[in-house]
C-alpha atoms as a PDB file:
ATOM      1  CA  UNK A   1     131.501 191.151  16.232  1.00  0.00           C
ATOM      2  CA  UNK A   2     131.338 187.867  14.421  1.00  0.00           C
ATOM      3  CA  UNK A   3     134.946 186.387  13.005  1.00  0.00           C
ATOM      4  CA  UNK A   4     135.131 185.045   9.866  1.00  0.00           C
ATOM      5  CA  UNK A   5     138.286 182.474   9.477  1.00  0.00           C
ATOM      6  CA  UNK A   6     140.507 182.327   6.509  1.00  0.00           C
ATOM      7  CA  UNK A   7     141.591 178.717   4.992  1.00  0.00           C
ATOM      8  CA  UNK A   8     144.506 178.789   7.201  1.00  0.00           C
ATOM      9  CA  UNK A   9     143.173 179.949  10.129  1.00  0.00           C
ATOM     10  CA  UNK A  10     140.559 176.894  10.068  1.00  0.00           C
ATOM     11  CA  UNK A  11     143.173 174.530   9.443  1.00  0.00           C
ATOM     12  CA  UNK A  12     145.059 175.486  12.395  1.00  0.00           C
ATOM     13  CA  UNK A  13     141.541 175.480  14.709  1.00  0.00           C
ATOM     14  CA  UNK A  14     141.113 171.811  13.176  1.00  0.00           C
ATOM     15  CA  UNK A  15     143.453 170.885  14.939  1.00  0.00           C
ATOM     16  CA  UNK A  16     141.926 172.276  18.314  1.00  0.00           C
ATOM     17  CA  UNK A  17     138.910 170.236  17.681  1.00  0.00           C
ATOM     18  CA  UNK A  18     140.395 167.447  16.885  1.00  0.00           C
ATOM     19  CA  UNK A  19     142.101 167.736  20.224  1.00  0.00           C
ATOM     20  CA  UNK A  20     139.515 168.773  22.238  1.00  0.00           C
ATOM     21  CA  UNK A  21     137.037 165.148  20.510  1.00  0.00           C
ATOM     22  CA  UNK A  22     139.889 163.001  21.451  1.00  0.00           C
ATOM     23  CA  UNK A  23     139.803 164.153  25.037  1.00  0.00           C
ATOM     24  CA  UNK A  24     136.072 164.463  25.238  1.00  0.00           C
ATOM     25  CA  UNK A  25     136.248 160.497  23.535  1.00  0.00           C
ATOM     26  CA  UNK A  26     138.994 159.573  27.154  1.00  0.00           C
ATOM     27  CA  UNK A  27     136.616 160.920  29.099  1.00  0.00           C
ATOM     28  CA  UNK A  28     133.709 159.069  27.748  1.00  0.00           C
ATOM     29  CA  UNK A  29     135.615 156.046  28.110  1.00  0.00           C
ATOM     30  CA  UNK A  30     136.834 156.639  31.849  1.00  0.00           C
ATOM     31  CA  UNK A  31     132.770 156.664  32.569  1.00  0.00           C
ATOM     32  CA  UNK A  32     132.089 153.876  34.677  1.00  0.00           C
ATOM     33  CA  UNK A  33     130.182 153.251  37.825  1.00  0.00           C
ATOM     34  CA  UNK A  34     132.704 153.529  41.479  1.00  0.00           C
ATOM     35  CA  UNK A  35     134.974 156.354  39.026  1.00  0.00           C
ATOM     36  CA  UNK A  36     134.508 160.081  40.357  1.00  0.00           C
ATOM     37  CA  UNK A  37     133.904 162.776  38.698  1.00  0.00           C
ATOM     38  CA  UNK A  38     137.303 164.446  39.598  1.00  0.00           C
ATOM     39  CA  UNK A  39     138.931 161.260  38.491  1.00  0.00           C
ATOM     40  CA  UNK A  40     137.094 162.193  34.786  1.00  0.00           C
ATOM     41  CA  UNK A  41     138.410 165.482  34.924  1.00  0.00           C
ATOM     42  CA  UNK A  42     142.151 164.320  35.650  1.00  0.00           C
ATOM     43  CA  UNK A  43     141.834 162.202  32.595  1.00  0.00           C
ATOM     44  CA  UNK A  44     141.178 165.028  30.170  1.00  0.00           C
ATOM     45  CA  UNK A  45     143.685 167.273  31.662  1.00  0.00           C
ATOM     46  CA  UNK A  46     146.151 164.942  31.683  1.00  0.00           C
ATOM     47  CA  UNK A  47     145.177 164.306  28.174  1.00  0.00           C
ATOM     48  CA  UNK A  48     145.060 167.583  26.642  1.00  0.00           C
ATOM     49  CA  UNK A  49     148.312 168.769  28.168  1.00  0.00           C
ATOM     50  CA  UNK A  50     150.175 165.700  26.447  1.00  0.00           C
ATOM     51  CA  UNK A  51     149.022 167.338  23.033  1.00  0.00           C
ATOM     52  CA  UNK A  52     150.427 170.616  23.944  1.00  0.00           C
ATOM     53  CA  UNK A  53     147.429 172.084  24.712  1.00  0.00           C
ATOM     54  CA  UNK A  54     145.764 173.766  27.361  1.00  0.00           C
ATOM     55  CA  UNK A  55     142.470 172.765  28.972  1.00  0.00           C
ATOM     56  CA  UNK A  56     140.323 175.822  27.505  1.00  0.00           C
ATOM     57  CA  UNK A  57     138.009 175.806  30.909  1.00  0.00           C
ATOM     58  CA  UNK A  58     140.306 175.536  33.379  1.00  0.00           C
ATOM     59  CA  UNK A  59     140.621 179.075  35.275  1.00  0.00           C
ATOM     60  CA  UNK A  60     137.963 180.626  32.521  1.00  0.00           C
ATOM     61  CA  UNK A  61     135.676 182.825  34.496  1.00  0.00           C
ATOM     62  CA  UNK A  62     137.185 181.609  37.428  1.00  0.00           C
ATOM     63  CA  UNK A  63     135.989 178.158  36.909  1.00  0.00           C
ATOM     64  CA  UNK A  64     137.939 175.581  38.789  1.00  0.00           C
ATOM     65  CA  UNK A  65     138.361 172.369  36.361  1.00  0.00           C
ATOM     66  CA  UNK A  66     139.122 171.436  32.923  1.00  0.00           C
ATOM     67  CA  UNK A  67     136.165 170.127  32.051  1.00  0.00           C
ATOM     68  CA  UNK A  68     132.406 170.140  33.544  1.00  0.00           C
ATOM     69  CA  UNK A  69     131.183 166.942  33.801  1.00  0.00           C
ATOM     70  CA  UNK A  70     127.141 167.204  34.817  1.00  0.00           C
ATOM     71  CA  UNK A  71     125.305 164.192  36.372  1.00  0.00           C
ATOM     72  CA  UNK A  72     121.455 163.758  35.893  1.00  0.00           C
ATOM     73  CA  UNK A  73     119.650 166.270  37.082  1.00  0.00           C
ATOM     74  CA  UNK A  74     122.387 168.735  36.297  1.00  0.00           C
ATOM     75  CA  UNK A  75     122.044 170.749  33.077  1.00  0.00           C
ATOM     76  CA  UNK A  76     125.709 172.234  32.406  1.00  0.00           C
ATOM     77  CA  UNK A  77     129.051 173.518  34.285  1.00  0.00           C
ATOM     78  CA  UNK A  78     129.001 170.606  36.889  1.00  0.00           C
ATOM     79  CA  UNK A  79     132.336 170.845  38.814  1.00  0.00           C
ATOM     80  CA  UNK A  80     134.649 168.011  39.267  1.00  0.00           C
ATOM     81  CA  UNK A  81     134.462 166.051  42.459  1.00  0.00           C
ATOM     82  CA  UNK A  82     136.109 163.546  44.421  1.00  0.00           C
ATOM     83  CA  UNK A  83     132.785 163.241  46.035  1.00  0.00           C
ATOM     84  CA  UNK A  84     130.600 163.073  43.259  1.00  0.00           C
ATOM     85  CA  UNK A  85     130.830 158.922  42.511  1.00  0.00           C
ATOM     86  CA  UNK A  86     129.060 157.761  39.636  1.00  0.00           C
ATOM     87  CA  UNK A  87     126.951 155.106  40.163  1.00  0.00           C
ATOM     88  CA  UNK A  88     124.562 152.303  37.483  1.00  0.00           C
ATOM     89  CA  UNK A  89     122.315 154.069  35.674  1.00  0.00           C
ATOM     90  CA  UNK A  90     123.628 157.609  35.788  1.00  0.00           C
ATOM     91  CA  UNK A  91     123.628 160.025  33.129  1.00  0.00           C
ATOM     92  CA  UNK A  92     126.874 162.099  32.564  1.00  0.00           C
ATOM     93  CA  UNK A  93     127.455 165.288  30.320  1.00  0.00           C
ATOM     94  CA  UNK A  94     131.227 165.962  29.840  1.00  0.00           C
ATOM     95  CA  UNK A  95     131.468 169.565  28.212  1.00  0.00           C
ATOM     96  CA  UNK A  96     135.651 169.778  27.141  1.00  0.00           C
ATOM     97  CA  UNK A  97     137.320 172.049  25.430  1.00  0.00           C
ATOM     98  CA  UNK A  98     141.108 172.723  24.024  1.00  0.00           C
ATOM     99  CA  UNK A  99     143.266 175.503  23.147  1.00  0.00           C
ATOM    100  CA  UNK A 100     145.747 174.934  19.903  1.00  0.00           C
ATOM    101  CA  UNK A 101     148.314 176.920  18.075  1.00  0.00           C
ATOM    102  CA  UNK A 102     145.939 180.659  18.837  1.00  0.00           C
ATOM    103  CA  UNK A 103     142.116 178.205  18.670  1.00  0.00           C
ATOM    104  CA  UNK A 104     139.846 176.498  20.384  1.00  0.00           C
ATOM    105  CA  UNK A 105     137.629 173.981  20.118  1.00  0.00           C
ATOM    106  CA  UNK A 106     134.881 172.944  22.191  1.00  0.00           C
ATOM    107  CA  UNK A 107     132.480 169.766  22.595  1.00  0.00           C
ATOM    108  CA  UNK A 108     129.845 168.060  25.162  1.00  0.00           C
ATOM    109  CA  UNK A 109     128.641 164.528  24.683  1.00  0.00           C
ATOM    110  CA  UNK A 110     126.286 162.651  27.740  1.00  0.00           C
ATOM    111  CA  UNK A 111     127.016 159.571  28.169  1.00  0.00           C
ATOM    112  CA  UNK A 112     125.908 156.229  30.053  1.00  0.00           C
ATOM    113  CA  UNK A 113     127.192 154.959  32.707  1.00  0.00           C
ATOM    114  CA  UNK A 114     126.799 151.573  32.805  1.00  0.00           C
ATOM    115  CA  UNK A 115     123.161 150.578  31.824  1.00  0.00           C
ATOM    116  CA  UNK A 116     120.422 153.226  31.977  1.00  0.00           C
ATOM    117  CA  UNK A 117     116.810 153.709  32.073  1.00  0.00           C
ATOM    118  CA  UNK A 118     115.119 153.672  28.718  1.00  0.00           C
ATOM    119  CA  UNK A 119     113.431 157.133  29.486  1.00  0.00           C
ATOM    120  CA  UNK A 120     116.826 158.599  29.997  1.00  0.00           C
ATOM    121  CA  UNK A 121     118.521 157.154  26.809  1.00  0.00           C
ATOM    122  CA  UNK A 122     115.099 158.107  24.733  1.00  0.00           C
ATOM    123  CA  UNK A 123     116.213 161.331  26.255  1.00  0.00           C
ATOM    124  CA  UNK A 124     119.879 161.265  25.077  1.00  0.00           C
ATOM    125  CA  UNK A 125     118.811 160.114  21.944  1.00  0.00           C
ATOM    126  CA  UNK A 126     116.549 163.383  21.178  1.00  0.00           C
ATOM    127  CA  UNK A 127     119.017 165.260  22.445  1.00  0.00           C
ATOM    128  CA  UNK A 128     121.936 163.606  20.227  1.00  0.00           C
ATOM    129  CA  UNK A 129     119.758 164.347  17.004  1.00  0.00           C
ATOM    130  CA  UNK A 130     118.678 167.376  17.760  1.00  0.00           C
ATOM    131  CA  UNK A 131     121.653 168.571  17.231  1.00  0.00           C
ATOM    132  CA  UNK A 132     122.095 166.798  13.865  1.00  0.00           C
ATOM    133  CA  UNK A 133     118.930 168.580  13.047  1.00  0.00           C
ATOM    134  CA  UNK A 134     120.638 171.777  14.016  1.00  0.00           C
ATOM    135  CA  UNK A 135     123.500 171.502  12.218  1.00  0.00           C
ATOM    136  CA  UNK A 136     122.336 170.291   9.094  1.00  0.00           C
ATOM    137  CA  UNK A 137     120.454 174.797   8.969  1.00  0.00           C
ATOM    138  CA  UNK A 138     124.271 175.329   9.434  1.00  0.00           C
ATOM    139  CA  UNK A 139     125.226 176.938   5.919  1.00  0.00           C
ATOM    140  CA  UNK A 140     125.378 179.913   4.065  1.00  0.00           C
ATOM    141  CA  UNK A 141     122.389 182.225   3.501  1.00  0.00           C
ATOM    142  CA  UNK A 142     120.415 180.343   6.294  1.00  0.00           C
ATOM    143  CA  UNK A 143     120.025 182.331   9.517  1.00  0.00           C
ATOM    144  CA  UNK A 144     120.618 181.140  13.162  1.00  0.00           C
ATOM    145  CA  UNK A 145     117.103 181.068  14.403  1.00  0.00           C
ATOM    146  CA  UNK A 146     117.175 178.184  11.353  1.00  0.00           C
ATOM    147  CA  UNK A 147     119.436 176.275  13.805  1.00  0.00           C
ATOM    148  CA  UNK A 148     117.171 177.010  16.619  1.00  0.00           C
ATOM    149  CA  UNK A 149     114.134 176.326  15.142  1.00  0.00           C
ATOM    150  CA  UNK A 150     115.108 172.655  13.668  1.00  0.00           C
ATOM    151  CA  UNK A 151     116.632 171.972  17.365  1.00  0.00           C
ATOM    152  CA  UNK A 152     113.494 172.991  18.999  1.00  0.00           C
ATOM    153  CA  UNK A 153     111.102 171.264  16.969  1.00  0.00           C
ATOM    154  CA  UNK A 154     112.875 167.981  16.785  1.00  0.00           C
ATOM    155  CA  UNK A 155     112.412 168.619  20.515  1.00  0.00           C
ATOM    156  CA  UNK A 156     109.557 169.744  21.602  1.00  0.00           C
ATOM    157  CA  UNK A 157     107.855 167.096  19.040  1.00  0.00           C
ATOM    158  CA  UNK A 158     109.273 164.188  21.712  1.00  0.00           C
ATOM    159  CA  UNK A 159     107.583 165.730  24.510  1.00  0.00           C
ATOM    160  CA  UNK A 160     111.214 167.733  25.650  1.00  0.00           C
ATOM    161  CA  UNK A 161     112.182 171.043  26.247  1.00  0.00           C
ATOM    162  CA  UNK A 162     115.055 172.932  24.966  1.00  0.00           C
ATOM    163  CA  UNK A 163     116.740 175.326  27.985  1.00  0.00           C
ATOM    164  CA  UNK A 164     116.494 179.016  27.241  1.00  0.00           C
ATOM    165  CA  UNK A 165     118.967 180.728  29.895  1.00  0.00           C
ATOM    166  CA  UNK A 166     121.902 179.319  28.514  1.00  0.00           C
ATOM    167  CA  UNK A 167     122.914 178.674  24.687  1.00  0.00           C
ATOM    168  CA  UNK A 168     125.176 177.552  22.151  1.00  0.00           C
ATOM    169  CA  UNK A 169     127.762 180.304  20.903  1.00  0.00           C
ATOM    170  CA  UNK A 170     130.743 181.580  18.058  1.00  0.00           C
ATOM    171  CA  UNK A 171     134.116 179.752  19.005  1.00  0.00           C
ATOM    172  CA  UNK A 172     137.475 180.469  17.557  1.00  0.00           C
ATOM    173  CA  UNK A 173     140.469 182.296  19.098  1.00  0.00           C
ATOM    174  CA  UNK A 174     137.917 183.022  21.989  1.00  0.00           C
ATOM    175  CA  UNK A 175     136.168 180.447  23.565  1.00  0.00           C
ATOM    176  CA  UNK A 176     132.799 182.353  23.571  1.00  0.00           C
ATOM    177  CA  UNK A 177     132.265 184.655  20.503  1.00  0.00           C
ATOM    178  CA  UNK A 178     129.242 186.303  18.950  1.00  0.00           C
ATOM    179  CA  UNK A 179     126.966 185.354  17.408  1.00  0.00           C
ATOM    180  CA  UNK A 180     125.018 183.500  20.409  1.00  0.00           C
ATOM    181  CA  UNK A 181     123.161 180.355  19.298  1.00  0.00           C
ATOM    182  CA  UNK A 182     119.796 179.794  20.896  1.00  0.00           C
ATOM    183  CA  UNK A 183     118.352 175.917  21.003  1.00  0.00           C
ATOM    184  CA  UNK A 184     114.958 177.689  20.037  1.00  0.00           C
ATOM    185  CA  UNK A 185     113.555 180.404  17.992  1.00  0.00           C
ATOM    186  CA  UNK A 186     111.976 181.408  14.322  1.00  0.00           C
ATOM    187  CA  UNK A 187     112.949 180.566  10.582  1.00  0.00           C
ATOM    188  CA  UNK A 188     114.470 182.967   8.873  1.00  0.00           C
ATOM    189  CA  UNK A 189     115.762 185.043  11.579  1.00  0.00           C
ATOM    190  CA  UNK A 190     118.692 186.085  13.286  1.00  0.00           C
ATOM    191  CA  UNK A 191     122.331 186.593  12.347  1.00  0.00           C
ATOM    192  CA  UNK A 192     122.820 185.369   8.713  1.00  0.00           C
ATOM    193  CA  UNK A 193     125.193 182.331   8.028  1.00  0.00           C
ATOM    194  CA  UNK A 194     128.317 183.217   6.412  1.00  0.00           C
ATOM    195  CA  UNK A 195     131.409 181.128   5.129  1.00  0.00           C
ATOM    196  CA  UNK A 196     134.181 180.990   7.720  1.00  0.00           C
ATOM    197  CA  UNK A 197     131.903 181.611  10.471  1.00  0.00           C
ATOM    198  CA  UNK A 198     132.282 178.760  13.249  1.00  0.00           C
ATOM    199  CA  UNK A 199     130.343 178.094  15.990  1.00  0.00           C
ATOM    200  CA  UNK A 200     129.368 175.989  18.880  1.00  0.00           C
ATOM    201  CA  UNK A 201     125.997 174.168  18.422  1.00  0.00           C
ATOM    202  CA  UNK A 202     124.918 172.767  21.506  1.00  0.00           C
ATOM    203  CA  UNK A 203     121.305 171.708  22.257  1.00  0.00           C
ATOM    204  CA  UNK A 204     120.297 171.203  26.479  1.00  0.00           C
ATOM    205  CA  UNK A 205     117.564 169.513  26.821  1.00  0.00           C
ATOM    206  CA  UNK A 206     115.385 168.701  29.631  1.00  0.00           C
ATOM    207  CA  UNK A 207     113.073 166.008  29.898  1.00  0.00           C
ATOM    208  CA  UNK A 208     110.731 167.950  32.155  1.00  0.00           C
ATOM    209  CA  UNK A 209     110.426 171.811  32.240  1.00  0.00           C
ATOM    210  CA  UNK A 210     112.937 173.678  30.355  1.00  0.00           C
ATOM    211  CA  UNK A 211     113.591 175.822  33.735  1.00  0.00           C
ATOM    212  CA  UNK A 212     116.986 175.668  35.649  1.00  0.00           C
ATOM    213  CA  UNK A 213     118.371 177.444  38.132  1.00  0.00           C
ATOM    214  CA  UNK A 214     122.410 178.073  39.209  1.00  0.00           C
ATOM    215  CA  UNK A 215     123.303 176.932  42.414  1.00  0.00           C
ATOM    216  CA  UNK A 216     125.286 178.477  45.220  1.00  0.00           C
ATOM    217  CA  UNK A 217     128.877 177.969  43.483  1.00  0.00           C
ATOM    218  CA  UNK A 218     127.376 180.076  41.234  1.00  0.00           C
ATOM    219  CA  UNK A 219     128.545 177.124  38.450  1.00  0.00           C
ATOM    220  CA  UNK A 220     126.313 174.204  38.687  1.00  0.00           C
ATOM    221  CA  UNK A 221     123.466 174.442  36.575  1.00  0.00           C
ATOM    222  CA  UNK A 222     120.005 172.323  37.055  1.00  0.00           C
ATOM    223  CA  UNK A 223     117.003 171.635  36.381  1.00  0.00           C
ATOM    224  CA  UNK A 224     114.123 173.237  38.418  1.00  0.00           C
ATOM    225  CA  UNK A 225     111.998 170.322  38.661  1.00  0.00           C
ATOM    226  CA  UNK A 226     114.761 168.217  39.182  1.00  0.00           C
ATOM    227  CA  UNK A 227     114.377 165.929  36.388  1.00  0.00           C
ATOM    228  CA  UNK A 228     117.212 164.667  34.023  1.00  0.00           C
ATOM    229  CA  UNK A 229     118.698 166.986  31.485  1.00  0.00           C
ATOM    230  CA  UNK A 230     121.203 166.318  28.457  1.00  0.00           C
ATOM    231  CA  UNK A 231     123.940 167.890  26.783  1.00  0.00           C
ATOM    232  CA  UNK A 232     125.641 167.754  23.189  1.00  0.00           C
ATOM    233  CA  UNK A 233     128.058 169.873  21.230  1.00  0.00           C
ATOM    234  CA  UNK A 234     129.674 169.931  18.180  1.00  0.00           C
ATOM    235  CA  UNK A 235     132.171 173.152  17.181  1.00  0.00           C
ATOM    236  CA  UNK A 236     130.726 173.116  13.214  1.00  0.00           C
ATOM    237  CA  UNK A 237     132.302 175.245  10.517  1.00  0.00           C
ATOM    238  CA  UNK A 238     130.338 177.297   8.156  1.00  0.00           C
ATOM    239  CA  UNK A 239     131.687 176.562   4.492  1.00  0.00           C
ATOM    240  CA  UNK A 240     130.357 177.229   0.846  1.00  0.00           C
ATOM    241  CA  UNK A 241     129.722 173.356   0.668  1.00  0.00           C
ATOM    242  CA  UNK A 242     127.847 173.331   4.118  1.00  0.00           C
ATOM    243  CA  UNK A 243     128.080 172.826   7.488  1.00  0.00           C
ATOM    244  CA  UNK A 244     131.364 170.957   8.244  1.00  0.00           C
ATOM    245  CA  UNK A 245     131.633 169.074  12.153  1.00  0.00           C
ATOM    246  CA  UNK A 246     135.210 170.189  13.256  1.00  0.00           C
ATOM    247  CA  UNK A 247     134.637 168.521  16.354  1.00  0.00           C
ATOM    248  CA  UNK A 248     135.303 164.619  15.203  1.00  0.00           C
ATOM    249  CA  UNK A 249     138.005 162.087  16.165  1.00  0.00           C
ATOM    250  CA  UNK A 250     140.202 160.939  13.603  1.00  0.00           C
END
């Protein structure tokens, strides 16, 4: 069942999001080459708690961090390690999310570490404004293959595929709510758009084939040809004047 939020009940998930940018933004900062991924993960933990706020994907389905932080090759849910180093050139998706006053909010950004390739930031770029592309379908009367469909072809027209097993979602006082988001699909279809609806937007893209497979921690996510794969999310609010990015530092 899809929630609709009242005017106070997206004020209090504002602040959520705000908490949940701020820690993704700590992260970002913290990614350097010689830092671990485990040493990422502190950061935001450490972080989020000091707002009064809990780490939304720490013990959720069993999973073992507060935030999955994916390098390269890996798509989503990479688990924190003290023996994953990041090294020059690397590629790192840090998904985060925070739980506020009865809300969450959730966001993924991939960033550099240090310099990288030009094929892999051409890759981060697409992947960035895809999901401007998405979220710009994101208002009332529109549908959610709209949101699909713009992410998709913005995609697919760089030479990129969008990943199909795993998508973007409804977010609110659940972390996962209907209705499911795809990163693909047809104008005009789907769940329509309403006011109050919010929802996670979150394009994966791959810069080979858009197969992945889950590996044997039955977490880590990647791609099937091994070839590099981004990730970004914003938690966006449906409202009568349009799509409105919840997920933005102050």
């Amino acid at each position: 069942m899809v929630s609709i939020k009242t005017a106070r009940e997206l004020s209090k998930m504002k602040d959520a999001c705000r908490i949940s940018a701020e820690a993704l933004r700590v992260a970002g900062e913290a990614v350097k080459p010689g830092v671990t991924t485990l040493e990422i993960d502190t950061i935001v933990r450490q972080y989020i708690e000091k707002q009064g706020a809990t780490p939304s994907f720490l013990g959720y389905g069993g999973f073992p961090a507060s935030a999955c932080i994916s390098v390269n090759n890996v798509v989503i849910h990479g688990i924190p390690s003290k023996n994953t180093v990041l090294k020059e050139g690397d590629i790192v998706s840090v998904d985060v999310g925070a739980y506020y006053r009865g809300f969450h909010g959730d966001n993924a950004y991939t960033f550099p570490c240090g310099k990288i390739s030009a094929q892999a930031q051409s890759l981060l770029d697409a992947t960035k404004e895809s999901l401007f592309e998405g979220i710009k379908q994101a208002r009332p009367g529109n549908r959610v293959g709209d949101i699909g469909s713009a992410v998709q072809k913005y995609v697919e027209a760089r030479s990129y595929s969008v990943v199909r097993d795993f998508v973007g979602h409804g977010v609110g006082a659940k972390l996962h709510e209907d209705p499911s988001i795809p990163n693909y699909g047809t104008p005009g279809r789907g769940i329509r758009l309403l006011p109050g609806m919010t929802i996670a937007i979150e394009p994966m893209v791959n810069q080979g084939a858009y197969q992945v497979k889950v590996l044997g921690d039955e977490w880590t996510t990647v791609t099937l040809d091994g070839k590099l794969s981004a990730h970004f999310e914003h938690t966006v609010a449906i409202t009568p004047d349009g799509p409105r990015i919840m997920t933005l530092c102050d």
